[in-house]
C-alpha atoms as a PDB file:
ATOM      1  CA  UNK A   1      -7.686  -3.654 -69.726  1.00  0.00           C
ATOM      2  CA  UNK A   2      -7.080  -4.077 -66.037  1.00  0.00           C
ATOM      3  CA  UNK A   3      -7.231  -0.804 -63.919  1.00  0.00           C
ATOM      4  CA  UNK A   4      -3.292  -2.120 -62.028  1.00  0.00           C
ATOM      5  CA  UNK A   5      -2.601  -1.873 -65.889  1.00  0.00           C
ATOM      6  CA  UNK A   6      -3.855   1.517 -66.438  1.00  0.00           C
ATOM      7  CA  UNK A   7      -1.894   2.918 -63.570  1.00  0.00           C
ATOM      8  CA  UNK A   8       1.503   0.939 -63.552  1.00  0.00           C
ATOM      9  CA  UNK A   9       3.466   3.174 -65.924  1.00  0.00           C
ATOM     10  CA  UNK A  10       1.502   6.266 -64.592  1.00  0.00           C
ATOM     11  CA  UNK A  11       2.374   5.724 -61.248  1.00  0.00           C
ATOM     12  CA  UNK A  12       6.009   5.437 -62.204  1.00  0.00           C
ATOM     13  CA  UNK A  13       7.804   8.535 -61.336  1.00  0.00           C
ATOM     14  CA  UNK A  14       6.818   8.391 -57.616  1.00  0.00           C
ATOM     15  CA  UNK A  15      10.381   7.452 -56.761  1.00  0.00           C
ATOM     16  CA  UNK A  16      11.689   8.852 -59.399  1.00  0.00           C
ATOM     17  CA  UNK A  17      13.483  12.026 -56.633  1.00  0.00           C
ATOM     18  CA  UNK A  18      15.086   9.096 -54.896  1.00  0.00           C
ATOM     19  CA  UNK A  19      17.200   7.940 -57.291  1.00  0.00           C
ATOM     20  CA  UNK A  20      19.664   8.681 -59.363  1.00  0.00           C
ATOM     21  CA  UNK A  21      19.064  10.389 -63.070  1.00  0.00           C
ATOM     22  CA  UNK A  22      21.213   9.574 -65.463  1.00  0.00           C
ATOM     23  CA  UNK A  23      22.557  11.924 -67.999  1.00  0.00           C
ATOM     24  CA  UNK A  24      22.422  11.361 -71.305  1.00  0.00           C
ATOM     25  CA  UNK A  25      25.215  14.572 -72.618  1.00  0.00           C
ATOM     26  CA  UNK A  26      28.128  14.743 -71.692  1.00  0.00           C
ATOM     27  CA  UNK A  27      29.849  18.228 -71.114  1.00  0.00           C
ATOM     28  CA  UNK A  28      31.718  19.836 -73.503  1.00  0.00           C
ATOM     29  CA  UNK A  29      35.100  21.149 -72.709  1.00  0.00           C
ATOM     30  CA  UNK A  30      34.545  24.880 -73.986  1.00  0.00           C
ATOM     31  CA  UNK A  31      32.273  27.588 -72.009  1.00  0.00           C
ATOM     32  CA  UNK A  32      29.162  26.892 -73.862  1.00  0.00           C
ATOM     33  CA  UNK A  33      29.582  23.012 -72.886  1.00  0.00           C
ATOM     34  CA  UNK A  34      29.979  24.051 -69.739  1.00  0.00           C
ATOM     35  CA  UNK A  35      26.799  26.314 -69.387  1.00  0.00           C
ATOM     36  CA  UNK A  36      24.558  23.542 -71.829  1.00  0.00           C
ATOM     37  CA  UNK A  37      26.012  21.079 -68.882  1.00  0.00           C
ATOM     38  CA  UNK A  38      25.004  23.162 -65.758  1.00  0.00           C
ATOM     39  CA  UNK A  39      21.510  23.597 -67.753  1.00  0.00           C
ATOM     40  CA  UNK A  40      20.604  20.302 -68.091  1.00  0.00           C
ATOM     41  CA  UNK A  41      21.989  19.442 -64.427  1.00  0.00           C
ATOM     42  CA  UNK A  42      19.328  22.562 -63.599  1.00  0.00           C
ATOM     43  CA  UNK A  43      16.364  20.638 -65.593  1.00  0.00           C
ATOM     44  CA  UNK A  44      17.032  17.299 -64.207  1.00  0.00           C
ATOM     45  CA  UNK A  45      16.820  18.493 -60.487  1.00  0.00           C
ATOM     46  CA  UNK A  46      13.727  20.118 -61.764  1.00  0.00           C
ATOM     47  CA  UNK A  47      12.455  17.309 -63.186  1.00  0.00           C
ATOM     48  CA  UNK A  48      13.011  15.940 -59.745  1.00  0.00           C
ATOM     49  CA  UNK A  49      11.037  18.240 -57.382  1.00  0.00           C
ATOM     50  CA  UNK A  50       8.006  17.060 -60.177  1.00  0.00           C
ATOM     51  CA  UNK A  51       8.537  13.566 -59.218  1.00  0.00           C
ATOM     52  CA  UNK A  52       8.381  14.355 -55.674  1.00  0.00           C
ATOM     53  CA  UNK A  53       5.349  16.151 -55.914  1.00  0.00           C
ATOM     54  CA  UNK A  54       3.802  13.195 -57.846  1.00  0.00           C
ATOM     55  CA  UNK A  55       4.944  10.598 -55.147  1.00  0.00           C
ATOM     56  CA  UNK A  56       3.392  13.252 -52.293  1.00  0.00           C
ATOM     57  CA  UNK A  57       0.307  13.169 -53.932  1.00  0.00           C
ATOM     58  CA  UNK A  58       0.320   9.624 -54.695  1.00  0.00           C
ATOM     59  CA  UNK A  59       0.844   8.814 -50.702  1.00  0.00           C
ATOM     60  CA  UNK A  60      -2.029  10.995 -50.244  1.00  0.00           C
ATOM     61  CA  UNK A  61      -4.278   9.340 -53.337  1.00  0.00           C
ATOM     62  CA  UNK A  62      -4.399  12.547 -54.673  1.00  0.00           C
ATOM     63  CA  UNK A  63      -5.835  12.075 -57.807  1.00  0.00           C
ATOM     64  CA  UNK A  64      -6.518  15.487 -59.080  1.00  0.00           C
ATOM     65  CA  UNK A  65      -3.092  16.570 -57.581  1.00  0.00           C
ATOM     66  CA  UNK A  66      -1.544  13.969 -59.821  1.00  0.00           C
ATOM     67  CA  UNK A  67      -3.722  14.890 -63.058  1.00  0.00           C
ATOM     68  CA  UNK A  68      -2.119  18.182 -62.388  1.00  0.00           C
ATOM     69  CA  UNK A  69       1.585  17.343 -62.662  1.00  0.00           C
ATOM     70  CA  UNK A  70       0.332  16.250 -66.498  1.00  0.00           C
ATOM     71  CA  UNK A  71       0.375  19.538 -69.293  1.00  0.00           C
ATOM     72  CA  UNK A  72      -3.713  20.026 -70.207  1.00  0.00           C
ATOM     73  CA  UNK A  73      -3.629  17.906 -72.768  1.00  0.00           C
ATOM     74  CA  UNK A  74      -1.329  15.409 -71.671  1.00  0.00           C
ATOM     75  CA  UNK A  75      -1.757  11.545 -72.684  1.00  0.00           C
ATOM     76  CA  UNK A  76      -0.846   8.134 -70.719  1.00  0.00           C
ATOM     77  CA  UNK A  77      -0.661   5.231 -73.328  1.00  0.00           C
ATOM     78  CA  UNK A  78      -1.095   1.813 -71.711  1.00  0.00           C
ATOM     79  CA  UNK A  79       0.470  -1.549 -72.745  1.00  0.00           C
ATOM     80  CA  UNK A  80      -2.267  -2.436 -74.838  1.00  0.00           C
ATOM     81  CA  UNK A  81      -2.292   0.885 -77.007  1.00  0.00           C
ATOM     82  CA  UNK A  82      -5.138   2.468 -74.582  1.00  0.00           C
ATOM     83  CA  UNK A  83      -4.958   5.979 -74.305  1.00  0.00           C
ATOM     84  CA  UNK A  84      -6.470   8.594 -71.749  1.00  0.00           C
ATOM     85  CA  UNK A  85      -6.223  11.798 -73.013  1.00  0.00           C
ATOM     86  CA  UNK A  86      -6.409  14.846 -70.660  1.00  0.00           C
ATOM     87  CA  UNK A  87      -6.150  15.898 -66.940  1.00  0.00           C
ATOM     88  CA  UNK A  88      -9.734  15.304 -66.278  1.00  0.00           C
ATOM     89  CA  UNK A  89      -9.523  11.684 -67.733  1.00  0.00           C
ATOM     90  CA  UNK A  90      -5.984  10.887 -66.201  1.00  0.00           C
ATOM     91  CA  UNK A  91      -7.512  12.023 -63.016  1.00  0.00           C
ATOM     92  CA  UNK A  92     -10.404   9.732 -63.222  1.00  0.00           C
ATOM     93  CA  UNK A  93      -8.136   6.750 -63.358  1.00  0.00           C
ATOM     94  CA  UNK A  94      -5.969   7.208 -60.129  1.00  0.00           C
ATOM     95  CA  UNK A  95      -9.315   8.262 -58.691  1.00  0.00           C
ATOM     96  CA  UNK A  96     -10.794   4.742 -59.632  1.00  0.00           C
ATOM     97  CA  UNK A  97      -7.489   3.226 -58.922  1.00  0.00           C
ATOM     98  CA  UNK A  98      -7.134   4.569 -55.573  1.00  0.00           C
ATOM     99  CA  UNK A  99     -10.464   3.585 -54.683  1.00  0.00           C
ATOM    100  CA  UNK A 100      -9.942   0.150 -56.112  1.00  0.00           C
ATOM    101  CA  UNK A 101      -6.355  -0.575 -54.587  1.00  0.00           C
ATOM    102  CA  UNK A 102      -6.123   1.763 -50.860  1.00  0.00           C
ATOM    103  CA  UNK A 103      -2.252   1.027 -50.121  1.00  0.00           C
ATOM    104  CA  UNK A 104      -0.993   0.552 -53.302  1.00  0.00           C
ATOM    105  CA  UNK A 105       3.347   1.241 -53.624  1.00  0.00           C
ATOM    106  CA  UNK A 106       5.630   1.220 -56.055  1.00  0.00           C
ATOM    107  CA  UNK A 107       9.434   1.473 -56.751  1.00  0.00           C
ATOM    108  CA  UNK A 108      11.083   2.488 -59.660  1.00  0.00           C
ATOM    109  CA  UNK A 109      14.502   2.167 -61.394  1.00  0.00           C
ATOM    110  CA  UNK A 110      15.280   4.513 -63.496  1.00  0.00           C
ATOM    111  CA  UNK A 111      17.381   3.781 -66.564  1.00  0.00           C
ATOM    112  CA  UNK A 112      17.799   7.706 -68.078  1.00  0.00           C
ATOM    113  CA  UNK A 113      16.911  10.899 -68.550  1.00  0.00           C
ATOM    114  CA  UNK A 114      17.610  12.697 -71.704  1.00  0.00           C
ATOM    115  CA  UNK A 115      17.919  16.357 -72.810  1.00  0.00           C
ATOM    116  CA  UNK A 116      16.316  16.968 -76.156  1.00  0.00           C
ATOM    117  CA  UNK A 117      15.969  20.633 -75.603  1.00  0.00           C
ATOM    118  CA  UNK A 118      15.962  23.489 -73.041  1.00  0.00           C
ATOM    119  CA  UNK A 119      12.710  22.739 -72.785  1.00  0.00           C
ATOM    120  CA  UNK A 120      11.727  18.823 -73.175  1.00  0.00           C
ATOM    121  CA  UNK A 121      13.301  15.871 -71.670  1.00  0.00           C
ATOM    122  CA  UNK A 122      12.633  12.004 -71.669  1.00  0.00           C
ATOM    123  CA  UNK A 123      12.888   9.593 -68.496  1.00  0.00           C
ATOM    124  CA  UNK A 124      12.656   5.866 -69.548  1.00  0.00           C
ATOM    125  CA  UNK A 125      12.887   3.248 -66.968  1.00  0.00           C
ATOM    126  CA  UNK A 126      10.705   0.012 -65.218  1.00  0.00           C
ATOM    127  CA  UNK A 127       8.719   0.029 -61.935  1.00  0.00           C
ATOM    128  CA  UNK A 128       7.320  -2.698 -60.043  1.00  0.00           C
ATOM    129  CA  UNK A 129       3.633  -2.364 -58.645  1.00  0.00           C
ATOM    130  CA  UNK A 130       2.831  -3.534 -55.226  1.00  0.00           C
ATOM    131  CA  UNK A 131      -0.851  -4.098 -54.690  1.00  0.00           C
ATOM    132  CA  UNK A 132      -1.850  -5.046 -51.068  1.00  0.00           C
ATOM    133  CA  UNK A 133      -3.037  -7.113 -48.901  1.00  0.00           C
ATOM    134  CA  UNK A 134      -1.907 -10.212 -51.061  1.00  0.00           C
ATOM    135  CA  UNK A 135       1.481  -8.402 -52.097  1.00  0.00           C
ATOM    136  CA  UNK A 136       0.950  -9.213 -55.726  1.00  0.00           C
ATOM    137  CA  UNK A 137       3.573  -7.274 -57.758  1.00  0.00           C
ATOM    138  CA  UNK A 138       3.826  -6.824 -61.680  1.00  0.00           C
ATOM    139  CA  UNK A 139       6.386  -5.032 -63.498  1.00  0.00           C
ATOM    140  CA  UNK A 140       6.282  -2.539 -66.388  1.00  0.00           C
ATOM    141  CA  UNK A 141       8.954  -0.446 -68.734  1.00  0.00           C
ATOM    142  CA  UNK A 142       7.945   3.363 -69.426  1.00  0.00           C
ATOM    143  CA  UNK A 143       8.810   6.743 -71.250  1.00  0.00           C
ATOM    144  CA  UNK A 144       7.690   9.835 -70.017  1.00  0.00           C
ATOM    145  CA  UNK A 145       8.291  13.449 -71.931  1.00  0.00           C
ATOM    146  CA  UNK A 146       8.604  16.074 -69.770  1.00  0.00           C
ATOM    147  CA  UNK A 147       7.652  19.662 -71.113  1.00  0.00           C
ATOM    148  CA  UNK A 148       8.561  23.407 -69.405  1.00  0.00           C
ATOM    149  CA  UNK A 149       5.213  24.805 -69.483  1.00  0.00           C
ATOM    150  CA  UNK A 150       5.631  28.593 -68.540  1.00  0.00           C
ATOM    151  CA  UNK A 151       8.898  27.499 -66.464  1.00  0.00           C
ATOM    152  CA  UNK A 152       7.094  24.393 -64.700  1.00  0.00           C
ATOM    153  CA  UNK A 153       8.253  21.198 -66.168  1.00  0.00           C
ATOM    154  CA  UNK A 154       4.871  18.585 -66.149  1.00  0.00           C
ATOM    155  CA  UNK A 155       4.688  15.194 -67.889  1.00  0.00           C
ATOM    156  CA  UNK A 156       3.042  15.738 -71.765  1.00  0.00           C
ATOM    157  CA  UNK A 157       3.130  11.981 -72.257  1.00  0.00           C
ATOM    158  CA  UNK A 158       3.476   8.580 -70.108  1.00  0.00           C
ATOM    159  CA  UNK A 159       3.534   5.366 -72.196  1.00  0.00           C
ATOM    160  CA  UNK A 160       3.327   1.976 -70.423  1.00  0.00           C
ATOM    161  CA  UNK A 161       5.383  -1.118 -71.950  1.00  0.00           C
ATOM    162  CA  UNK A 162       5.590  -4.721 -70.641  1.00  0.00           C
ATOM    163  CA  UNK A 163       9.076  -5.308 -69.587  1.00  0.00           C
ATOM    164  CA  UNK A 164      11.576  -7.345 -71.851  1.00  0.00           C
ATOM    165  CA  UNK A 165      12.288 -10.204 -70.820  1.00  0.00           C
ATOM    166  CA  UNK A 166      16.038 -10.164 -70.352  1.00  0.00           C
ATOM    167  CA  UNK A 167      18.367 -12.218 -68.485  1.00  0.00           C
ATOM    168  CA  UNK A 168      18.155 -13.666 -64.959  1.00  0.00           C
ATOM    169  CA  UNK A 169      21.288 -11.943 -64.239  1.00  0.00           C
ATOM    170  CA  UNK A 170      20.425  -8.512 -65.550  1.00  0.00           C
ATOM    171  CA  UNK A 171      17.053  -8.798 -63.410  1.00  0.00           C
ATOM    172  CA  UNK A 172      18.989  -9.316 -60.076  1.00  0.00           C
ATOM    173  CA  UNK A 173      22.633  -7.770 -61.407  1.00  0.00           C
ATOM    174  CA  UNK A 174      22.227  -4.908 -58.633  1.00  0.00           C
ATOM    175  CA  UNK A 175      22.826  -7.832 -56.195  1.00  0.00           C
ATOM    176  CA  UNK A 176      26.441  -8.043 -56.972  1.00  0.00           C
ATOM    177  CA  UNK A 177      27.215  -6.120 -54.123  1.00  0.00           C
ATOM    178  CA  UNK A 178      26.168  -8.363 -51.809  1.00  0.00           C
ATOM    179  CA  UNK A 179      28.492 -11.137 -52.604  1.00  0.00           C
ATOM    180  CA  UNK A 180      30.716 -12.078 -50.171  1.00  0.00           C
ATOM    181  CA  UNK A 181      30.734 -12.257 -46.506  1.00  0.00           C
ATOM    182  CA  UNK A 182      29.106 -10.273 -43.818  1.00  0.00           C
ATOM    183  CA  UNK A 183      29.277 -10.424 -39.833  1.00  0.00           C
ATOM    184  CA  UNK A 184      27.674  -8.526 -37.209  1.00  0.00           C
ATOM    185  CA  UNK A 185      27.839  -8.248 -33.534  1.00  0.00           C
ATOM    186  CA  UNK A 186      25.161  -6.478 -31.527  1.00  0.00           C
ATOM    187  CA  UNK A 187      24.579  -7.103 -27.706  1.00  0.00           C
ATOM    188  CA  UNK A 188      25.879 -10.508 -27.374  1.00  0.00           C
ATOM    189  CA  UNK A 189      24.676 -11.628 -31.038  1.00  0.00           C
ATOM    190  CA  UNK A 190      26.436 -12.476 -33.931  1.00  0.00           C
ATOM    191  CA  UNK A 191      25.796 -12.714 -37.320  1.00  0.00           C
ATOM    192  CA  UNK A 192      27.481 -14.203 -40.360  1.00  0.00           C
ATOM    193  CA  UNK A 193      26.036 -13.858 -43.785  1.00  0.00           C
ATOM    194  CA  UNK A 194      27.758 -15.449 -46.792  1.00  0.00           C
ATOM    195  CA  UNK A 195      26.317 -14.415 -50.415  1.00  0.00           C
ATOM    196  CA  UNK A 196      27.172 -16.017 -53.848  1.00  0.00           C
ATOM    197  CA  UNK A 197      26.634 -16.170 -57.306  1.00  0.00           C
ATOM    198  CA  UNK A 198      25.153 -19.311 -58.338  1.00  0.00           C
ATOM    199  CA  UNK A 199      23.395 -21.072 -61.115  1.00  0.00           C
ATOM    200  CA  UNK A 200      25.229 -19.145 -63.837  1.00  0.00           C
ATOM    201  CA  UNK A 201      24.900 -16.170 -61.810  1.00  0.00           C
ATOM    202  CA  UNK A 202      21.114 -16.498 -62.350  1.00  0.00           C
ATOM    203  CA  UNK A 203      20.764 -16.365 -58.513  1.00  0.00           C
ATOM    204  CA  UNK A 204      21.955 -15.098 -55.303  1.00  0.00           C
ATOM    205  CA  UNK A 205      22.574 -17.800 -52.353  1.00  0.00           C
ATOM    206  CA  UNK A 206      23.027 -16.667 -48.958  1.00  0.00           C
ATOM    207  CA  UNK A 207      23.864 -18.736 -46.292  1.00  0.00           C
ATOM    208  CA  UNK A 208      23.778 -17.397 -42.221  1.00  0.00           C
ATOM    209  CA  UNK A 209      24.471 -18.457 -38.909  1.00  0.00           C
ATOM    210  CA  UNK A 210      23.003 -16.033 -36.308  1.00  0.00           C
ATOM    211  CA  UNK A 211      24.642 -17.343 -32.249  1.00  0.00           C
ATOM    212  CA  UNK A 212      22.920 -15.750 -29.451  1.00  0.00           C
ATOM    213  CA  UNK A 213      24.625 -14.491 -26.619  1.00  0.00           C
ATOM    214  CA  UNK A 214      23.253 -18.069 -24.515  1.00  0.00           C
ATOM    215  CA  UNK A 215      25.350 -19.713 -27.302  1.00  0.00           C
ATOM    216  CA  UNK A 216      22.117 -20.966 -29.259  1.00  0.00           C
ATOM    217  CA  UNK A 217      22.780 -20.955 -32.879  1.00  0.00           C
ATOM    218  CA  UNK A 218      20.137 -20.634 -35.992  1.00  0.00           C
ATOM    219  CA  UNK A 219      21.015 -21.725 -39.839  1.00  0.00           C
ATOM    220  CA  UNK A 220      19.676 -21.056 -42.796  1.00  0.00           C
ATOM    221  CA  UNK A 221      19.768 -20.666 -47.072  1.00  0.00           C
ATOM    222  CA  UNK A 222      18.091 -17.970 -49.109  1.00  0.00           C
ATOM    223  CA  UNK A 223      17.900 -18.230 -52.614  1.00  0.00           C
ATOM    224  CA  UNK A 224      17.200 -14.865 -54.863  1.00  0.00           C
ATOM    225  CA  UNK A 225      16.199 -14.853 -57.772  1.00  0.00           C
ATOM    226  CA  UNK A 226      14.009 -13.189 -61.184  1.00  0.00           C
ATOM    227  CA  UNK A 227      10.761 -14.801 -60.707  1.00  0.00           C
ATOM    228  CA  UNK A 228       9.618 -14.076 -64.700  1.00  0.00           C
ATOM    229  CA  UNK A 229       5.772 -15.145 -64.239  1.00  0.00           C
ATOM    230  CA  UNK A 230       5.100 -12.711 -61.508  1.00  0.00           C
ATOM    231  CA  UNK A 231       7.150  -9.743 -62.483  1.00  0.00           C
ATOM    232  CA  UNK A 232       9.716  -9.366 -59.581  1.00  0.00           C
ATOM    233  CA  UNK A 233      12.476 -10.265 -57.624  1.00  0.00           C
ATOM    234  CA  UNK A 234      11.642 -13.059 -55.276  1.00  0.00           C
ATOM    235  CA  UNK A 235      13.463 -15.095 -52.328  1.00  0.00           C
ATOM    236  CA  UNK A 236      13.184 -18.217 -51.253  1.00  0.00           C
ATOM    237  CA  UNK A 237      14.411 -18.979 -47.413  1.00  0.00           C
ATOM    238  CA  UNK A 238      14.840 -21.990 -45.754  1.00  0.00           C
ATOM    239  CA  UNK A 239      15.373 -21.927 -41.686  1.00  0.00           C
ATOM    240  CA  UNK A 240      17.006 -25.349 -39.937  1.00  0.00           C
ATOM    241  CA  UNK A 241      14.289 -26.096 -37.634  1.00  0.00           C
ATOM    242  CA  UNK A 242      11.953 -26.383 -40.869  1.00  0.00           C
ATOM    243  CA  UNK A 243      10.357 -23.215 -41.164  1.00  0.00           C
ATOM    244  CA  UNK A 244      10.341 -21.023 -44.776  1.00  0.00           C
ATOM    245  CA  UNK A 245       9.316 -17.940 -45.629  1.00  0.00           C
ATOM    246  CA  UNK A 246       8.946 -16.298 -49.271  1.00  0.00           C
ATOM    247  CA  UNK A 247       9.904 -13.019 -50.413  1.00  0.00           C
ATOM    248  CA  UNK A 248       8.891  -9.796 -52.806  1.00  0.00           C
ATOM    249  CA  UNK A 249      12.135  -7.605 -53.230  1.00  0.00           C
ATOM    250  CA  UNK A 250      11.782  -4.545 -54.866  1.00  0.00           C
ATOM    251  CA  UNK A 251      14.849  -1.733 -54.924  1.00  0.00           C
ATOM    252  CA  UNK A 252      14.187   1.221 -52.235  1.00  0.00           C
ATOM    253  CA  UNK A 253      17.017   4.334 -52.334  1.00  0.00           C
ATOM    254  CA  UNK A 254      20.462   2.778 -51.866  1.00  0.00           C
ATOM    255  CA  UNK A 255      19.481  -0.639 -51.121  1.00  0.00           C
ATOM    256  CA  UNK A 256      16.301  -3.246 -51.345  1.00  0.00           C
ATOM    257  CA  UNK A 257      13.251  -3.828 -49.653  1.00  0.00           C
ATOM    258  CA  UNK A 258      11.570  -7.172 -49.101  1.00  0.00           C
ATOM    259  CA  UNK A 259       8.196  -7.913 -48.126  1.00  0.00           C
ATOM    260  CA  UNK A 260       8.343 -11.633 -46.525  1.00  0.00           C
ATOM    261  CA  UNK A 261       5.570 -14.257 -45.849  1.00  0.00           C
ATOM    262  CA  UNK A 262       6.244 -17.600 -43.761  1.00  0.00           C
ATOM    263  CA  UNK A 263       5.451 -20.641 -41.919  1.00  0.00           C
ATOM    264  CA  UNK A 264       7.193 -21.602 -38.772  1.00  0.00           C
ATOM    265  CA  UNK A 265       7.673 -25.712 -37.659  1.00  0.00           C
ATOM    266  CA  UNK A 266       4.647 -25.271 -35.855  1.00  0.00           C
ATOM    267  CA  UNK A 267       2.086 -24.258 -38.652  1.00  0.00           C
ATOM    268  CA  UNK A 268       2.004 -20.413 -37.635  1.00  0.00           C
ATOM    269  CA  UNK A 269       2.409 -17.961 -40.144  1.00  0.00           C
ATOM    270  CA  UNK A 270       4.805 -15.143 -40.150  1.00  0.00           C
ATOM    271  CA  UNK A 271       5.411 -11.872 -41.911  1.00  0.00           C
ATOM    272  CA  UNK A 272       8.080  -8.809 -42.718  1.00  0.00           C
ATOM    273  CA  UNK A 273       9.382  -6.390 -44.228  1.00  0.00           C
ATOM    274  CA  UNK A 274      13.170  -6.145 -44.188  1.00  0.00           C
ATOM    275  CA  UNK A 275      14.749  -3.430 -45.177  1.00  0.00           C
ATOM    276  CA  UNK A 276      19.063  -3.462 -46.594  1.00  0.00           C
ATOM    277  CA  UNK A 277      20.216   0.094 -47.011  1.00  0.00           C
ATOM    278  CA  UNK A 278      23.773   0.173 -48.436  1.00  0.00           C
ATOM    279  CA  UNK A 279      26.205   2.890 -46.862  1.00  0.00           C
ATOM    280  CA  UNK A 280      28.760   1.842 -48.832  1.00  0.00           C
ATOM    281  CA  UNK A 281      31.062  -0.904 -50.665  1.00  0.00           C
ATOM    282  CA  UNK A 282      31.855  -2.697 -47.304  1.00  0.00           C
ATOM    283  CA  UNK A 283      28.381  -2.129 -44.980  1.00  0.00           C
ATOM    284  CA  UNK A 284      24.910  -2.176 -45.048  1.00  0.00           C
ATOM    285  CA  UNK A 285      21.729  -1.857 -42.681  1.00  0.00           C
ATOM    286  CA  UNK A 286      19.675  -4.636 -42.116  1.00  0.00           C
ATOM    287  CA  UNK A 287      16.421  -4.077 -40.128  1.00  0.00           C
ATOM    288  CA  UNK A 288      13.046  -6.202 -39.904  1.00  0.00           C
ATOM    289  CA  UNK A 289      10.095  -3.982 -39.777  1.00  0.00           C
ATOM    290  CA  UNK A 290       6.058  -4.415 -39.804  1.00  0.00           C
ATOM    291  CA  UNK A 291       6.393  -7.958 -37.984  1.00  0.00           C
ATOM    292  CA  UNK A 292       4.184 -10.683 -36.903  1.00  0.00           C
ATOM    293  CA  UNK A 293       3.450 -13.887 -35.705  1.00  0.00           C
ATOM    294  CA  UNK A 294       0.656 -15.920 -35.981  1.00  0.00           C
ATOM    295  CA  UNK A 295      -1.410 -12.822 -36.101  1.00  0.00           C
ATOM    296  CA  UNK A 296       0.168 -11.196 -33.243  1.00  0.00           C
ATOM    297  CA  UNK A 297       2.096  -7.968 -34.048  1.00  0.00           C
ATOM    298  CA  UNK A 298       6.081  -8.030 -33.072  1.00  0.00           C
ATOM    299  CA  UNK A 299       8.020  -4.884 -32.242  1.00  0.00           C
ATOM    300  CA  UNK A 300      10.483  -4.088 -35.112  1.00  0.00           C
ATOM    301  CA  UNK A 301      13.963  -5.284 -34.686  1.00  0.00           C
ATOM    302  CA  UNK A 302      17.488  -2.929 -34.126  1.00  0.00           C
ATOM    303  CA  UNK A 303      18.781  -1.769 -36.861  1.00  0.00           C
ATOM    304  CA  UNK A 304      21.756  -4.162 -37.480  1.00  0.00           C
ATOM    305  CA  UNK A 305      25.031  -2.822 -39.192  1.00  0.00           C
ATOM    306  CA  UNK A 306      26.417  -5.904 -41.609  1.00  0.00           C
ATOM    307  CA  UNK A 307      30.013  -5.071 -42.500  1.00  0.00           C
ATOM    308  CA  UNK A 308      32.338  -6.589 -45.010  1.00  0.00           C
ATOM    309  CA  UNK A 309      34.693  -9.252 -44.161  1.00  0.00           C
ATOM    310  CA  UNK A 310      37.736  -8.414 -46.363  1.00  0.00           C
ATOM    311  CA  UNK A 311      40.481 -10.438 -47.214  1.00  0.00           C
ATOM    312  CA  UNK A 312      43.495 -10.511 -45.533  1.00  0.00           C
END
């Protein structure tokens, strides 16, 4: 068993206070609906401030903070059936994983959270592992029960799964709002992106067209798509004066974050992080973060506002 196994569907619920939790209950329209409602609203945000804790501690490679967010005798299952039974054995695997993989990150979607009780809940959802400096990524399903222990809710059981395989589509379906077309205009530059569906909506094509304010324009194509050996969301981009650069997206709070490798014409290699952060249906934030070139580190770009051109 590989140790990025062991802590993959472990690790999960580090972002888990950044996004959304579903509910699985809907309210019911008489006054005991209403307080069984407000309840489990009160154990999901609680369920919450545990996930933030774990993702504080993970930052910090924590491991015994971590071990205890579990209940005493809480378990984590791996893919292969493994399981690590206790806080003091949990806490030996994030310490050997921390050890073995300094600068680890991961991001999380999750797909519910369910009420089974006042005092029990289940999260299920995938995550995507990022280990550094080679940006490899894999991607795993989970379940974890949460348990109120004495009015703290900690994690009794975390159970890794590989991720179905699914669609294209369904891996890349939170791309849909991107489609369509973007401009921007900061000091003297503009921007026009143009996304669309393509290849049976199996990937996203954007084309842009970035003029300076000298009246210089760039081109290019990016293709996004599922990349099913590796695990992730990928992007391929190709630039008009011949360079390329490819890409490891994985979803951030309200938008998508992509860590980007390249070659320019000249042989030199490049590297990124761009961050989109949607503010709503018609505009996002595009920035380029964490840059360099040929070695040399780059200041990080403006934040640029993309904004929806509608139809007339």
């Amino acid at each position: 068993m590989k140790l990025r196994t062991v802590a993959t569907a472990a690790l999960v619920l580090a972002f888990s206070a950044v996004l959304p939790l579903a509910q699985a209950q809907q309210p019911k329209s008489n006054g005991e609906g209403a307080k069984s409602a407000e309840a489990a609203d009160e154990n999901t945000a609680a369920i919450q401030k545990t996930a933030i804790a774990f993702a504080e501690a993970f930052n910090r490679g924590d491991a015994k903070a971590i071990a205890g967010l579990w209940t005493a005798s809480g378990e984590y299952i791996d893919e292969s059936g493994a399981e690590y039974a206790g806080q003091e054995a949990i806490e030996k695997r994030y310490a050997d994983f921390f050890k073995a993989n300094p600068g680890a990150a991961i991001a999380l979607e999750v797909d519910s959270v369910r009420s089974v009780s006042p005092d029990a809940a289940i999260e299920d959802g995938h995550a995507v592992l990022t280990l550094p400096p080679a940006g490899e990524s894999t991607a795993s399903a989970y379940s974890v029960v949460h348990v109120k222990v004495d009015g703290r809710w900690l994690m009794a059981s975390v159970r890794d799964a590989q991720a179905d395989g699914g669609t294209a589509h369904e891996h890349i379906a939170d791309l849909e709002w991107l489609i369509g077309t973007w401009t921007a205009e900061e000091q003297g530059v503009t921007t026009e992106s143009v996304c669309k569906w393509i290849g049976e909506k199996s990937f996203v094509e954007r084309r842009y067209t970035t003029k300076a304010a000298d009246g210089v324009e760039t081109s290019g194509v990016q293709i996004i798509g599922w990349n099913a050996q590796a695990g992730h969301v990928q992007s391929w981009s190709f630039s008009a004066d011949g360079s390329f650069a490819v890409g490891i997206w994985t979803p951030t709070e309200g938008g998508w974050q992509a860590s980007i490798t390249g070659v320019t014409l000249d042989g030199a290699a490049t590297t990124a992080v761009n961050r989109l952060h949607r503010l709503d249906d018609n505009a996002y934030v595009w920035q380029s973060v964490n840059r360099s070139l040929d070695g040399t580190q780059l200041p990080d770009s403006d934040e640029v506002i993309m904004r929806r051109q509608l139809a007339k």
